[in-house]
Protein backbone atom coordinates (compact mmCIF):
# COMPACT_ATOMS: atom_id res chain seq x y z
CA UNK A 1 0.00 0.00 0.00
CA UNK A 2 1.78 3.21 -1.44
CA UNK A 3 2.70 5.72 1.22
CA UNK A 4 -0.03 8.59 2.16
CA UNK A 5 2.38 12.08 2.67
CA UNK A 6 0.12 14.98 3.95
CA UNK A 7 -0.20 17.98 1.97
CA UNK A 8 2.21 20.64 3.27
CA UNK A 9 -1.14 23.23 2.46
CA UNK A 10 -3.30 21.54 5.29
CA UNK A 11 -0.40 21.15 7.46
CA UNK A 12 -1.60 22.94 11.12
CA UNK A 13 0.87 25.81 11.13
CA UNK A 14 2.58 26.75 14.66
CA UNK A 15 2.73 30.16 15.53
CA UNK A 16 6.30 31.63 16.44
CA UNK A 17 7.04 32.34 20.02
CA UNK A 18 6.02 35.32 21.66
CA UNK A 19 8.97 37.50 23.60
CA UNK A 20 8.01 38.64 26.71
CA UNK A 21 7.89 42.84 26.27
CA UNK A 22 11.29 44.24 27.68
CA UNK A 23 11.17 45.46 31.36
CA UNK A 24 12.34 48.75 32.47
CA UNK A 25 14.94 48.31 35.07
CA UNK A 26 13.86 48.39 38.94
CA UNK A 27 14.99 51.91 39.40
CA UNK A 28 12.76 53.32 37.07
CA UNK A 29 9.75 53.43 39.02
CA UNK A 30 11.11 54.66 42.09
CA UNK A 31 13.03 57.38 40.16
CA UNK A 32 9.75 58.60 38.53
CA UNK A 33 8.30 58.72 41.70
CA UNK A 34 11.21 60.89 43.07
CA UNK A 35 11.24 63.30 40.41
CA UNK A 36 9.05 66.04 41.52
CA UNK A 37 11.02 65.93 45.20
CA UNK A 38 14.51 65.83 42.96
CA UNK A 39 13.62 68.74 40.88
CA UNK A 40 11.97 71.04 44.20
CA UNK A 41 15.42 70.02 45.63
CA UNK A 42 17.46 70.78 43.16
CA UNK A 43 15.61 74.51 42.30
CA UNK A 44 15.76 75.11 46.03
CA UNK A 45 18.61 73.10 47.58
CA UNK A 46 21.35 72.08 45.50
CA UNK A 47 21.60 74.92 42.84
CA UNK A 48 21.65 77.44 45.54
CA UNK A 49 24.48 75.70 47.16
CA UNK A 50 26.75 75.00 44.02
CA UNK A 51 25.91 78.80 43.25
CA UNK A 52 26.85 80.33 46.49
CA UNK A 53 30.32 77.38 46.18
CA UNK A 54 31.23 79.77 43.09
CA UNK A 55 30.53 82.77 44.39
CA UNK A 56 32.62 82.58 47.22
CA UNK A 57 35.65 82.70 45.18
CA UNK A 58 34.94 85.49 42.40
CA UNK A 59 34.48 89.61 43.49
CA UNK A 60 30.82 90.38 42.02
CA UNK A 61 29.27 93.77 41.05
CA UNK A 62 26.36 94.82 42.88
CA UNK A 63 24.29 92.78 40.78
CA UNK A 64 25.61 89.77 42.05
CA UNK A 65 27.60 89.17 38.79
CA UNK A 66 31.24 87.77 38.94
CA UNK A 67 33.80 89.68 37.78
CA UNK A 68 37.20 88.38 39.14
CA UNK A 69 38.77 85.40 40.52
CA UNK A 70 40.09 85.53 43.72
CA UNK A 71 40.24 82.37 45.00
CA UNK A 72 40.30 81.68 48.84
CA UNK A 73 41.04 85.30 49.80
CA UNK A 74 37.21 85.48 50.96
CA UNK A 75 37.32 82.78 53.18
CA UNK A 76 40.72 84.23 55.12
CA UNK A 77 39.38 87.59 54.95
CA UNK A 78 35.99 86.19 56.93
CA UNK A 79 38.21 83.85 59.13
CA UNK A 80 40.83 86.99 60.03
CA UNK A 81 38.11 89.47 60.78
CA UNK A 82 37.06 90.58 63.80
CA UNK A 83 33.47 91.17 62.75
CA UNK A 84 32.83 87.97 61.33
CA UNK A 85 34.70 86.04 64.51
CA UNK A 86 32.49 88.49 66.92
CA UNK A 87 29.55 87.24 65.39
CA UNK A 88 30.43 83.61 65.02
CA UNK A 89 31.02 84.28 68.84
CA UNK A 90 27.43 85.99 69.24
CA UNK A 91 25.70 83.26 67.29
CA UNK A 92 27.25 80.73 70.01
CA UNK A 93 25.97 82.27 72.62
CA UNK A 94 23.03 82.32 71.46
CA UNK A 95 22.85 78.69 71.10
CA UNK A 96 24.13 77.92 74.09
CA UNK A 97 21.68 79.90 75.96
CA UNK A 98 17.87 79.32 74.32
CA UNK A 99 18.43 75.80 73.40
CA UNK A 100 19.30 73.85 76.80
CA UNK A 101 17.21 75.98 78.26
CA UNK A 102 14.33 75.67 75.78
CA UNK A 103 14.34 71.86 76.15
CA UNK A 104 14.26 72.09 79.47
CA UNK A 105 11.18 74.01 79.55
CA UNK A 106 9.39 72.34 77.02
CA UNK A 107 10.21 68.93 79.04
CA UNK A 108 8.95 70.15 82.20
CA UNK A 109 5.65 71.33 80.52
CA UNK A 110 5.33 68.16 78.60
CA UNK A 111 6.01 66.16 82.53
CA UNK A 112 3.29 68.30 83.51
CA UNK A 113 0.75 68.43 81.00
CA UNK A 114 0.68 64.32 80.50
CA UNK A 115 -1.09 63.40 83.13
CA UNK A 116 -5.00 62.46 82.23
CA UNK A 117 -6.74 64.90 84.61
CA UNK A 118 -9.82 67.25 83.72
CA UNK A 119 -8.98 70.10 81.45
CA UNK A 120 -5.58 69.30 80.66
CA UNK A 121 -6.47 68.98 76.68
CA UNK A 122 -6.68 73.31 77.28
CA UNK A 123 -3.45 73.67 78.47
CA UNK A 124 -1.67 71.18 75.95
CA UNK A 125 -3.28 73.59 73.12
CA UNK A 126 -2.01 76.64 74.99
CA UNK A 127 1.61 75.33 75.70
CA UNK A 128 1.97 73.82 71.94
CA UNK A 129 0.31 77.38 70.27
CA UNK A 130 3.61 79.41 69.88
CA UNK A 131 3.54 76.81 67.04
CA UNK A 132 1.24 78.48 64.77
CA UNK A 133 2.64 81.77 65.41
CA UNK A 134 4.97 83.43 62.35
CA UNK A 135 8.14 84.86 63.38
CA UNK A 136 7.30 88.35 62.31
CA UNK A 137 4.01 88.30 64.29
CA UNK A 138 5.94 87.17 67.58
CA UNK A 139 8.76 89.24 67.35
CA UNK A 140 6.51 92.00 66.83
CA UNK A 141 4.53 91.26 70.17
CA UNK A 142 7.50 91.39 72.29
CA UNK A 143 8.77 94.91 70.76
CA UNK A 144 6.04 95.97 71.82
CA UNK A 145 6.41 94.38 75.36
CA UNK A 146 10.33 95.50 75.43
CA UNK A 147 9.20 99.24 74.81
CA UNK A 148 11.32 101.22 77.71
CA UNK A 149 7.95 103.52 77.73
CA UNK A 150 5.36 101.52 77.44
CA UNK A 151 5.75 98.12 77.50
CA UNK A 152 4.49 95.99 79.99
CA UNK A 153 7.06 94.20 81.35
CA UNK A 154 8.79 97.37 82.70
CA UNK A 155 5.59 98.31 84.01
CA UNK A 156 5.16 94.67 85.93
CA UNK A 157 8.87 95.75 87.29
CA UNK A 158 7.94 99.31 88.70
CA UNK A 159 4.55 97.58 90.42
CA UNK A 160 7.75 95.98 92.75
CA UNK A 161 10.47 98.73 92.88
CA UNK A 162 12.49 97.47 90.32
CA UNK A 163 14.03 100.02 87.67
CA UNK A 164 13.19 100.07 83.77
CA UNK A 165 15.31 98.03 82.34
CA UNK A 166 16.64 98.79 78.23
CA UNK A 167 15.90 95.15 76.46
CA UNK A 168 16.92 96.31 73.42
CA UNK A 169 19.34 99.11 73.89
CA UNK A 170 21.71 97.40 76.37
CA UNK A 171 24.30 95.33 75.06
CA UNK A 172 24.14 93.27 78.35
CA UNK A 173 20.58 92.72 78.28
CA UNK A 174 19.99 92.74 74.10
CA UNK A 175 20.92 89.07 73.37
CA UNK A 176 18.86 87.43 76.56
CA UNK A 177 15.74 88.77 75.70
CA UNK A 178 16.04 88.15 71.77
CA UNK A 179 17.14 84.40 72.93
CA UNK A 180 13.93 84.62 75.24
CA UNK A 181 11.92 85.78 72.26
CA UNK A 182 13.18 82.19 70.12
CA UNK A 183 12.79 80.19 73.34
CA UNK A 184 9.30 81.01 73.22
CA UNK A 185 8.75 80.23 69.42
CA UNK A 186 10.39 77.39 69.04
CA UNK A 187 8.80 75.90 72.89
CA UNK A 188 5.57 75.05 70.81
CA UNK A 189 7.60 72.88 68.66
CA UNK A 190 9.61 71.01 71.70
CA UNK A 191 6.44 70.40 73.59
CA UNK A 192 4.74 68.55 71.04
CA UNK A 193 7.91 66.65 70.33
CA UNK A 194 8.39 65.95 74.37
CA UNK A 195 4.72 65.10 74.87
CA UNK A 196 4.37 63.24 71.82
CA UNK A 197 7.76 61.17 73.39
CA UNK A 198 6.17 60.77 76.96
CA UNK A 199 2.99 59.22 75.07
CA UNK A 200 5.18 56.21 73.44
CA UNK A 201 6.90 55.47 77.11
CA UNK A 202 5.35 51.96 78.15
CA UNK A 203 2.90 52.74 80.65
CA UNK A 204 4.14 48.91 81.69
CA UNK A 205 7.70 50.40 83.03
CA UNK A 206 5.82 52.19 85.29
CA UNK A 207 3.59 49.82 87.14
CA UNK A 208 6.58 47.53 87.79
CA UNK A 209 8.58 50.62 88.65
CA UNK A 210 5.71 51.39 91.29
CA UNK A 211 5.53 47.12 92.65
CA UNK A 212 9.23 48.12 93.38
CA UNK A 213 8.07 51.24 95.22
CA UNK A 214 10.01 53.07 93.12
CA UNK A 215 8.97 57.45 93.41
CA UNK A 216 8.67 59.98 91.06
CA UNK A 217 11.96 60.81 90.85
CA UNK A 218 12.81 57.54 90.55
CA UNK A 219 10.60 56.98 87.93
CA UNK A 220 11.64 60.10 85.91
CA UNK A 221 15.17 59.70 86.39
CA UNK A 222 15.11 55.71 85.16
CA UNK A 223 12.35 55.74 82.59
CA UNK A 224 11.08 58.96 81.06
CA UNK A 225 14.24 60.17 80.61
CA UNK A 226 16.23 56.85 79.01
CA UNK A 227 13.11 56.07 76.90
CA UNK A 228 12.87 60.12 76.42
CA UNK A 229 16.33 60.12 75.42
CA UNK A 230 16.14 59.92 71.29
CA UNK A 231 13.18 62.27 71.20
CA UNK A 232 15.54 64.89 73.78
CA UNK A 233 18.67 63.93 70.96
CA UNK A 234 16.38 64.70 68.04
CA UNK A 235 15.39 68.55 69.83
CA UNK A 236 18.79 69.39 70.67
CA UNK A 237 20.26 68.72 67.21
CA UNK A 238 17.36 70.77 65.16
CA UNK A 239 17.36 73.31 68.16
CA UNK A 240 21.29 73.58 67.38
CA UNK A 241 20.57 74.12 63.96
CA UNK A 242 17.77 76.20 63.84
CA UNK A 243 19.59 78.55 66.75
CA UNK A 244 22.35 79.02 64.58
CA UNK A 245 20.21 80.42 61.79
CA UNK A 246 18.52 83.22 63.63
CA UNK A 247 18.21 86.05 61.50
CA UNK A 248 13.84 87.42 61.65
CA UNK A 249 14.17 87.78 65.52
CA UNK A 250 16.84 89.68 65.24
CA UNK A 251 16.34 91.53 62.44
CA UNK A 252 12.66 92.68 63.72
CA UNK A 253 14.12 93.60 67.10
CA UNK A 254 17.77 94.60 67.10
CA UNK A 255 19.08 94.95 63.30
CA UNK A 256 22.39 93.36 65.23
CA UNK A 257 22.91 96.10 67.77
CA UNK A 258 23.27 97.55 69.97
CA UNK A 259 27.32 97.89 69.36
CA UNK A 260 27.10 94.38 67.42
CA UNK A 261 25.94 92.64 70.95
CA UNK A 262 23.11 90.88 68.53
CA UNK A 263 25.18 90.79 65.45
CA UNK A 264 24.62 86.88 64.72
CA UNK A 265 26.50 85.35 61.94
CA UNK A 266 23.15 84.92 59.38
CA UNK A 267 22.74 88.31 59.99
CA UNK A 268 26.28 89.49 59.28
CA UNK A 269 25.66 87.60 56.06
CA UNK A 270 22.79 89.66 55.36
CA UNK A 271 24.71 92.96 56.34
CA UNK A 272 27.37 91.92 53.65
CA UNK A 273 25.10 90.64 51.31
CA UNK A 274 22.10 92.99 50.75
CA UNK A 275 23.50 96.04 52.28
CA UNK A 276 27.69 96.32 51.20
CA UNK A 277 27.03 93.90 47.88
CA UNK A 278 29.39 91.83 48.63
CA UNK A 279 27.81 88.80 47.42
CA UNK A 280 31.51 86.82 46.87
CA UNK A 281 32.28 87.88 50.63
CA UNK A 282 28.79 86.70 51.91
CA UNK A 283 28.59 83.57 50.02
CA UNK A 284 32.23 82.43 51.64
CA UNK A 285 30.79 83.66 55.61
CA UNK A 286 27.77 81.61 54.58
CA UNK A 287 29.81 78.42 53.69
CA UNK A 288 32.00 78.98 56.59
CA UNK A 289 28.58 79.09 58.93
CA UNK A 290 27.68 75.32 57.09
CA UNK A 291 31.24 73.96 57.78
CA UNK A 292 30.58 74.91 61.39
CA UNK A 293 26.77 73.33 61.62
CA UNK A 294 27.95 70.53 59.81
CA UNK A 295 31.12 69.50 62.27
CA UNK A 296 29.09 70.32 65.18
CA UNK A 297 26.07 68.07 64.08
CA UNK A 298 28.32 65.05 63.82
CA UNK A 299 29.81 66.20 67.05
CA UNK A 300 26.42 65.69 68.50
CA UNK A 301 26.02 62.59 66.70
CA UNK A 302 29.15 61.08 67.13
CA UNK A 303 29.47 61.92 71.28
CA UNK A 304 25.43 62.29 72.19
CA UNK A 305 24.27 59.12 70.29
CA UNK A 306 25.86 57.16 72.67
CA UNK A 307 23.80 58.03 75.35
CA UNK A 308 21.01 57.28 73.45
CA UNK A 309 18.68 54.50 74.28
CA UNK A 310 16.45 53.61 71.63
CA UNK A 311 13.78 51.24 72.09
């Protein structure tokens, strides 16, 4: 019986393989997702920081337009002057008085305030409400209350015998009652980061701590403040930074007097910037000022991490 061969016309054809569609890679997605933050960043952040890098080493006309190279000879003439050292001085201070002493505060108030008794809800909204105040509108407040005539806190003073004092005009008093000024501002701020702190402590530590008939103290000094500690880390390194950038308090209050006692190194920036036009000059103080936050932020992090106890 011959053979039967089937015709190659009725044959069942087999479709070709289909390739899978190419992938993007995995950082793609994430990227695109990134972008808008990347590109508000680099507007407001990084261009501004490679700009005032280039600045700092050309003389500019008062347009802010570089005209000659000179190098380094900004950044000795900032770090040999007097006026910039005084205020580098000024600006430390400053820190070193509002922001222990701010944290302090605000920790007491938050110890106070946590406690679930009758009413307290009103005075956690007053203690936290410096945090919806501008700077402009605070400042403004306590020129008023500073007024040698007519402000109220000399008033309060002569109800007890005690003599007018200057606030603003006396280079002894000038830079504690601006720092009293940001200590109040910024205590909205620390509250709300202390109470939100003393909220997360274990409310378990504390009945144990109490079965060993532990007190208050006792319980303040070996809980709340160990499990308070990264929230207490977190305030002092943004109140060191923040403190170093003062510039509306002062210039509402002072404009850096009197005699320079309130001269702070933003606002010696300012002065050299928007008022000599010496933007090469200012852009070198300003990059000295981020040398100096930056070392003294991995200061804190390298020496006050270590006390630190994170849960």
């Amino acid at each position: 019986m011959p053979e039967v061969t089937a015709n190659p016309a009725t044959r069942p054809r087999t479709s070709a393989p289909v390739r899978p569609a190419k992938r993007a890679p995995d950082w793609v997605e994430p990227l695109l997702y990134l972008t808008p933050s990347l590109l508000i960043l680099t507007v407001f952040v990084f261009y501004p920081l490679v700009r005032t890098l280039y600045l700092s080493t050309f003389l500019t006309n008062p347009l802010g337009v570089p005209k000659l190279f000179v190098g380094v000879e900004h950044f000795v003439n900032a770090l040999t002057s007097d006026q910039f050292l005084h205020s580098l001085w000024v600006s430390t201070q400053f820190v070193l008085y509002t922001v222990p002493v701010g944290i302090l505060l605000a920790l007491s108030l938050a110890l106070l305030s946590i406690k679930p008794l009758r009413g307290i809800k009103i005075f956690q909204l007053i203690f936290s409400s410096p945090l919806c105040i501008s700077v402009a509108t605070g400042a403004s407040i306590f020129l008023m209350m500073y007024n040698p005539l007519s402000g109220v806190l000399n008033y309060f003073l002569s109800l007890v015998g005690v003599p007018k004092v200057s606030w603003l005009t006396d280079p002894k008093v000038a830079l504690w009652a601006v720092g009293f000024v940001s200590i109040w501002m910024r205590l909205g701020f620390n509250y709300v980061l202390m109470l939100s702190g003393l909220q997360n402590v274990p409310q378990e530590l504390y009945e144990a701590a109490v079965v060993d008939g532990a007190n208050s103290w006792h319980k303040t000094r070996h809980i709340t403040l160990p499990m308070l500690s990264p929230t207490i880390f977190f305030a002092a390194v943004v109140g060191v930074i923040h403190a170093f950038q003062i510039f509306g308090e002062i210039h509402i209050m002072t404009g850096g007097g009197p005699s320079d006692a309130t001269n702070v190194v933003v606002f010696q920036v300012y002065q050299m910037a928007f008022q000599n036009w010496e933007f090469g000059a200012a852009s070198a103080q300003a990059l000295i000022l981020f040398a100096v936050i930056l070392v003294l932020t991995y200061f804190q992090f390298k020496v006050g991490e270590r006390q630190v106890h994170y849960q």
